[in-house]
N, C-alpha and C. Protein backbone atom coordinates (compact mmCIF):
# COMPACT_ATOMS: atom_id res chain seq x y z
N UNK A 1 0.85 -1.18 0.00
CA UNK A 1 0.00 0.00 0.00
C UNK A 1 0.89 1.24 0.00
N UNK A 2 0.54 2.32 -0.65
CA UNK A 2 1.25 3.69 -0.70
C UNK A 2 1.00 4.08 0.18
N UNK A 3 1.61 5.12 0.66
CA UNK A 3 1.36 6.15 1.61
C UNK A 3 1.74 7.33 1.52
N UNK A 4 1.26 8.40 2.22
CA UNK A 4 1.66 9.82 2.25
C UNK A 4 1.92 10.55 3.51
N UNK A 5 3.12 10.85 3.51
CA UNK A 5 3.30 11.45 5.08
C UNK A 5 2.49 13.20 5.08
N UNK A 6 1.81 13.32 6.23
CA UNK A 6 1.09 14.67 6.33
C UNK A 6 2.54 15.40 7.43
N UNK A 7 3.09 16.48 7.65
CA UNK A 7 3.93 16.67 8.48
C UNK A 7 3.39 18.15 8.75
N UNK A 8 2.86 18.41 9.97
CA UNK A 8 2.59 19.39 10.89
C UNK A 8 3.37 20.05 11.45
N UNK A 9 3.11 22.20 11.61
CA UNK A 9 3.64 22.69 11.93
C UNK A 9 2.84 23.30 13.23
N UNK A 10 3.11 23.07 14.42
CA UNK A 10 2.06 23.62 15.64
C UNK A 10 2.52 25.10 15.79
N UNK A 11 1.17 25.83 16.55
CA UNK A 11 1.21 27.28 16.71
C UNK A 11 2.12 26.81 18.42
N UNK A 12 1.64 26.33 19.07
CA UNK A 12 2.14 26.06 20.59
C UNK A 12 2.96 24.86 20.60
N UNK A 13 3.83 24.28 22.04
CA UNK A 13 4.17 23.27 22.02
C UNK A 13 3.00 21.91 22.11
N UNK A 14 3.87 20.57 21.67
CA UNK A 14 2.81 19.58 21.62
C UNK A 14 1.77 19.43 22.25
N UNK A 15 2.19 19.45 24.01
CA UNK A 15 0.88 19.44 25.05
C UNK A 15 0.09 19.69 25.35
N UNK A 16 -0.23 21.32 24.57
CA UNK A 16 -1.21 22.34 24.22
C UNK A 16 -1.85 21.95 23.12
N UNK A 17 -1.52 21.15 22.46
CA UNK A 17 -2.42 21.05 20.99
C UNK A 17 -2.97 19.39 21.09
N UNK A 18 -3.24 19.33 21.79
CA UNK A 18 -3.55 17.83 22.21
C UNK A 18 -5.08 17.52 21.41
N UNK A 19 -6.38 18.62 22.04
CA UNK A 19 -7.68 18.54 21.30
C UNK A 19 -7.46 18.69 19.88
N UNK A 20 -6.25 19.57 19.23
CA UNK A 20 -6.42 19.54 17.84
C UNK A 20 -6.27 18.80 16.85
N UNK A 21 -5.44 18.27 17.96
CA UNK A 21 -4.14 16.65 16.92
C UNK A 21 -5.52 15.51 17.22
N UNK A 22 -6.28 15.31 18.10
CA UNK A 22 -7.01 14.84 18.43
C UNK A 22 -8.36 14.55 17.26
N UNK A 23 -8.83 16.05 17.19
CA UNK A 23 -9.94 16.71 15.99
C UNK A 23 -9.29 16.41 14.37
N UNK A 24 -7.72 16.62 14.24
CA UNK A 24 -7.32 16.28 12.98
C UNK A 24 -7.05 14.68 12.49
N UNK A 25 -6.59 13.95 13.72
CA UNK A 25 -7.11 12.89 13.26
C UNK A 25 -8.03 11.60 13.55
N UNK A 26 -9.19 12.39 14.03
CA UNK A 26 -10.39 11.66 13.95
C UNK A 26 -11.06 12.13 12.27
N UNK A 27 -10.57 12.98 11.20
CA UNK A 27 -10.98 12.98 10.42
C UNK A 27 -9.96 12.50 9.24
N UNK A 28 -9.27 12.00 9.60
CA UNK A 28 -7.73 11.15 9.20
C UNK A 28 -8.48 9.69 8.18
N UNK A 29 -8.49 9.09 7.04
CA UNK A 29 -8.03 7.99 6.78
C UNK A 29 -8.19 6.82 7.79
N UNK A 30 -8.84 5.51 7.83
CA UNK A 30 -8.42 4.72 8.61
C UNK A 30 -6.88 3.93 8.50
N UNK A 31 -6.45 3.57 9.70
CA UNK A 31 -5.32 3.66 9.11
C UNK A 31 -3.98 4.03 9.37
N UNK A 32 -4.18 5.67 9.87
CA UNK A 32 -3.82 6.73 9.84
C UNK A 32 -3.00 6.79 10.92
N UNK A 33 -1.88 6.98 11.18
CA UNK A 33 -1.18 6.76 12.18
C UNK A 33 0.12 7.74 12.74
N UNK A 34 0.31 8.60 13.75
CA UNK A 34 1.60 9.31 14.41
C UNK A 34 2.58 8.70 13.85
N UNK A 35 3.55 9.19 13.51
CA UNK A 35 4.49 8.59 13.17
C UNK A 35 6.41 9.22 13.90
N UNK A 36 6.20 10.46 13.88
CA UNK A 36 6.83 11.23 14.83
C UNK A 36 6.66 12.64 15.38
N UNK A 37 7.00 13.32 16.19
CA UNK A 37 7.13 14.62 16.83
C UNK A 37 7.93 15.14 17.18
N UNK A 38 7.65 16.57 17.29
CA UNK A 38 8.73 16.88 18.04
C UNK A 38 8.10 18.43 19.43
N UNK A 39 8.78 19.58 19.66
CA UNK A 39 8.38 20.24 20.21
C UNK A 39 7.10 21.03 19.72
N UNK A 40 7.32 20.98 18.13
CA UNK A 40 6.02 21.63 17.76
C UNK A 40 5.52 21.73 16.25
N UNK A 41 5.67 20.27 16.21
CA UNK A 41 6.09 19.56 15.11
C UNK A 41 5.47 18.00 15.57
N UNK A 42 4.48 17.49 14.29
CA UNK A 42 4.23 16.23 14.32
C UNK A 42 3.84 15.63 13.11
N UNK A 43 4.30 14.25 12.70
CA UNK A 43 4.07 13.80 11.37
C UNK A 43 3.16 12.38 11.34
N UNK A 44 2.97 12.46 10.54
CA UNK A 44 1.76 11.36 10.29
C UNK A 44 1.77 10.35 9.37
N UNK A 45 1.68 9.03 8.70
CA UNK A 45 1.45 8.58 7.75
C UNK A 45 0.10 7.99 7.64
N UNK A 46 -0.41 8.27 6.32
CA UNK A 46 -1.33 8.19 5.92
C UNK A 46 -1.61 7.55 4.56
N UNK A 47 -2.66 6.29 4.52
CA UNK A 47 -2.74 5.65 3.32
C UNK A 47 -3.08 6.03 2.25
N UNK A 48 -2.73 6.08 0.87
CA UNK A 48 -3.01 7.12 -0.24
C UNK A 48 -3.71 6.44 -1.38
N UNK A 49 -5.37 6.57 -0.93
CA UNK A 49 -6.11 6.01 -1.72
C UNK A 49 -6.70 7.32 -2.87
N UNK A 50 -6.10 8.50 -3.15
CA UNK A 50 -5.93 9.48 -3.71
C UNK A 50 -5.31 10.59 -4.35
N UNK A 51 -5.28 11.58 -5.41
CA UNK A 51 -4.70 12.58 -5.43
C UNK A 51 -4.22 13.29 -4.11
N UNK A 52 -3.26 14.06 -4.11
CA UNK A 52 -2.78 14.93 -2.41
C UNK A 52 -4.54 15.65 -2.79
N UNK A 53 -4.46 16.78 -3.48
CA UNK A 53 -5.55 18.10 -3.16
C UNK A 53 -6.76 17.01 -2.81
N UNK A 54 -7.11 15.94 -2.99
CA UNK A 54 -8.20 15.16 -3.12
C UNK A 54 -8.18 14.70 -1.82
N UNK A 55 -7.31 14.51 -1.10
CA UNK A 55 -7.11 13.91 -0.05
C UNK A 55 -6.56 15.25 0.88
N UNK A 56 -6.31 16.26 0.88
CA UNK A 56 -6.34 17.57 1.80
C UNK A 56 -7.85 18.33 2.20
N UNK A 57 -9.25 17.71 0.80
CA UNK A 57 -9.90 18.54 1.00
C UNK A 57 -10.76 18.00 2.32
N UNK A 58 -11.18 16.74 2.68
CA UNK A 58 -12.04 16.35 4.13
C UNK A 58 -11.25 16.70 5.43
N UNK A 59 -10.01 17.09 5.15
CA UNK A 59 -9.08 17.59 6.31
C UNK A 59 -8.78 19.41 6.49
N UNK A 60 -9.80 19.79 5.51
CA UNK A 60 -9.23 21.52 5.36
C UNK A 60 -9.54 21.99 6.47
N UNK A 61 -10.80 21.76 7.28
CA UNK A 61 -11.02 22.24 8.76
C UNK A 61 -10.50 22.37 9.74
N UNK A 62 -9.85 21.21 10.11
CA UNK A 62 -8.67 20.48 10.81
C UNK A 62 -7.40 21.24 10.64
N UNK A 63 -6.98 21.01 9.55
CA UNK A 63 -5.73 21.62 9.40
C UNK A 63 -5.57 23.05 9.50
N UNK A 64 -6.75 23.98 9.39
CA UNK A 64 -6.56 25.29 9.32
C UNK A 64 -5.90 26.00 10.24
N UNK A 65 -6.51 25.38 11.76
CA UNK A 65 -5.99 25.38 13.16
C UNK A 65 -4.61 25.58 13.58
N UNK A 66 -3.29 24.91 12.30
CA UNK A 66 -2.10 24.97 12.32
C UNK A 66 -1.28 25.92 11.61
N UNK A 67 -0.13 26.24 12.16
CA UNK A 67 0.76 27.33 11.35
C UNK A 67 1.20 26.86 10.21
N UNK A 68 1.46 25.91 10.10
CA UNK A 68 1.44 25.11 8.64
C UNK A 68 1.26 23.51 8.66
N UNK A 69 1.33 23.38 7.24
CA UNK A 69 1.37 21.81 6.64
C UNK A 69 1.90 21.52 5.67
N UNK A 70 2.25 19.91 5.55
CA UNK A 70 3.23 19.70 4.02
C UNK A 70 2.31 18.32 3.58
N UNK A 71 1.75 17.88 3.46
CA UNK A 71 1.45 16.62 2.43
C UNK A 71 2.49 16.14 1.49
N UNK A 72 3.18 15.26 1.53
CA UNK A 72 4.26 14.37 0.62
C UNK A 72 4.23 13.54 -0.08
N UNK A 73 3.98 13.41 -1.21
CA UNK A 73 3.46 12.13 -1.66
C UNK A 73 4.74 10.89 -1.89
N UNK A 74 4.58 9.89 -2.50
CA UNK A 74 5.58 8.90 -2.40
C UNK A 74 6.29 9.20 -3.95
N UNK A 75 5.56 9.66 -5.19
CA UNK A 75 7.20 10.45 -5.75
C UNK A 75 7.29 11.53 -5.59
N UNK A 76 7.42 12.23 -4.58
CA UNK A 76 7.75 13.42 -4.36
C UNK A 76 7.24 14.76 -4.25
N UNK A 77 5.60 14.47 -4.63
CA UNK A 77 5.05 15.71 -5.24
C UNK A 77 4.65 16.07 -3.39
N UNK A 78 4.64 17.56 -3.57
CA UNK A 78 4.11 18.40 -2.35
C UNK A 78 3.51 19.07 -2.42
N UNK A 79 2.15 18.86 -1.48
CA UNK A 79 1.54 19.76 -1.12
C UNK A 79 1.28 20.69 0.24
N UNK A 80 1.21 21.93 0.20
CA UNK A 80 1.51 22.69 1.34
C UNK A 80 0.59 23.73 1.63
N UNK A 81 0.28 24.47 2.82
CA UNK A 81 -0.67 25.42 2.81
C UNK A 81 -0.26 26.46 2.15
N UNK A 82 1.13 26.58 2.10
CA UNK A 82 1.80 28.05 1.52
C UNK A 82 1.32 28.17 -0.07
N UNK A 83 1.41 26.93 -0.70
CA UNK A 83 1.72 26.51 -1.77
C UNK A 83 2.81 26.64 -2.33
N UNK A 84 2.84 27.44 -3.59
CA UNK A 84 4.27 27.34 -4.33
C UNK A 84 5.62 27.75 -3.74
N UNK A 85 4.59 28.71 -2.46
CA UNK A 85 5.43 29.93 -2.06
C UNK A 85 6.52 28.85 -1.15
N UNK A 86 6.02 28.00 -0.60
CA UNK A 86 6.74 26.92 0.46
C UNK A 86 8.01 26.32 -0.10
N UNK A 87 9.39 27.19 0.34
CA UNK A 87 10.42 26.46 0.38
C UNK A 87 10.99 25.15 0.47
N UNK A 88 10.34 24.51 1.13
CA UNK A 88 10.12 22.95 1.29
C UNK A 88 9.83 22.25 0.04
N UNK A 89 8.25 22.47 -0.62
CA UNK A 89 7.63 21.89 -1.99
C UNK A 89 8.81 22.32 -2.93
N UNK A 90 9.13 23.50 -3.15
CA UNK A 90 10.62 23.90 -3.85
C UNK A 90 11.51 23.23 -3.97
N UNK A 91 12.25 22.80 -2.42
CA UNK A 91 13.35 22.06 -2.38
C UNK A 91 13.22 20.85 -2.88
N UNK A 92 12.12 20.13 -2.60
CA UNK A 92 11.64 18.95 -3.10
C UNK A 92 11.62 18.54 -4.75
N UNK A 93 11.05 19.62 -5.31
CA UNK A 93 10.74 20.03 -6.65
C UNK A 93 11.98 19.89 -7.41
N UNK A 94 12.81 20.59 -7.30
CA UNK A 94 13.84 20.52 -7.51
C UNK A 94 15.34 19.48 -7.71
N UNK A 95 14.61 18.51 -6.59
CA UNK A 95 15.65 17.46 -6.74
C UNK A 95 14.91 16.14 -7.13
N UNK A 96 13.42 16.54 -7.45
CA UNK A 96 12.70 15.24 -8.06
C UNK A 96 13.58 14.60 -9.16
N UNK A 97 13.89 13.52 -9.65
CA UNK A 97 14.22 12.65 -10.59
C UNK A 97 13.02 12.09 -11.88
N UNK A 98 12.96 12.49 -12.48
CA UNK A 98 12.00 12.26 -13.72
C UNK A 98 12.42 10.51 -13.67
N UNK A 99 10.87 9.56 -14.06
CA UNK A 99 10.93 8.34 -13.91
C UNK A 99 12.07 8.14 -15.66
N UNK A 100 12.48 7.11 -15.64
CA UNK A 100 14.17 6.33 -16.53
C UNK A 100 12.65 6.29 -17.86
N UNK A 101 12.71 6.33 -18.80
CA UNK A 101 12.38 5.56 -19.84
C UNK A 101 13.04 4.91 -20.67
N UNK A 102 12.36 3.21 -21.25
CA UNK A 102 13.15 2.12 -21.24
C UNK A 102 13.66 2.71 -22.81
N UNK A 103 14.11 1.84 -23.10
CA UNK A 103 15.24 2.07 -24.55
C UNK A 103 14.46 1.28 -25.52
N UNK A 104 14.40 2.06 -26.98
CA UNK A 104 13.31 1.76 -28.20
C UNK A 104 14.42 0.15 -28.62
N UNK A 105 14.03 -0.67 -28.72
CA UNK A 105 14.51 -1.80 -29.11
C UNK A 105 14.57 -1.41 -30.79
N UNK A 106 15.65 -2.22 -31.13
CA UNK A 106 15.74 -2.30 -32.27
C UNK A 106 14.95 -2.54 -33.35
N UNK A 107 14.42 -2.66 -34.31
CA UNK A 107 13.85 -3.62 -34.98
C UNK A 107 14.69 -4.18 -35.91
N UNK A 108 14.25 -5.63 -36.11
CA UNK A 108 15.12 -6.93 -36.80
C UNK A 108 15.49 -6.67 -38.47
């Protein structure tokens, strides 16, 4: 199964945002699981039975609550509240690798 890491930016430290992380993922994917934290900072993986924007929109409520967000998909694409403007989706962007295409065989 694919997945997509959601990675959270908190307005307060973790302990304070307890009802929100709470509210964001009771509307989470089943599935859906913490994956790490930090002081004000927490990430998530999440199963990717969708486009990112397709899968940000039952969470737009939820997430608004936070100073930011990144959605990651598994090749690379990002989505962010900033959007383009987000240094992150940039950096990412940037060092994506275009998939190999195979080599035209000869003909006999």
């Amino acid at each position: 199964m694919k997945a997509v890491t959601l990675i959270v930016e908190l307005k307060r430290d973790l302990q304070f945002c307890q009802d929100e992380i709470a509210f964001l993922m009771s509307k989470m994917p089943a599935y859906s699981e913490k994956v790490m934290h930090g002081a004000r900072m927490i990430g998530f993986l999440m199963p990717a039975h969708n486009i990112l924007p397709a899968m940000r929109a039952p969470l737009h409520n939820a997430l608004s609550v936070f100073e930011n967000y990144w959605f990651i998909g598994v090749s690379g694409e990002v989505l962010a509240k900033n959007g383009s403007f987000d240094p992150l989706a940039s950096a990412i962007k940037q060092y994506t690798v275009p998939p190999i295409r195979g080599r035209e065989r000869a003909k006999p």
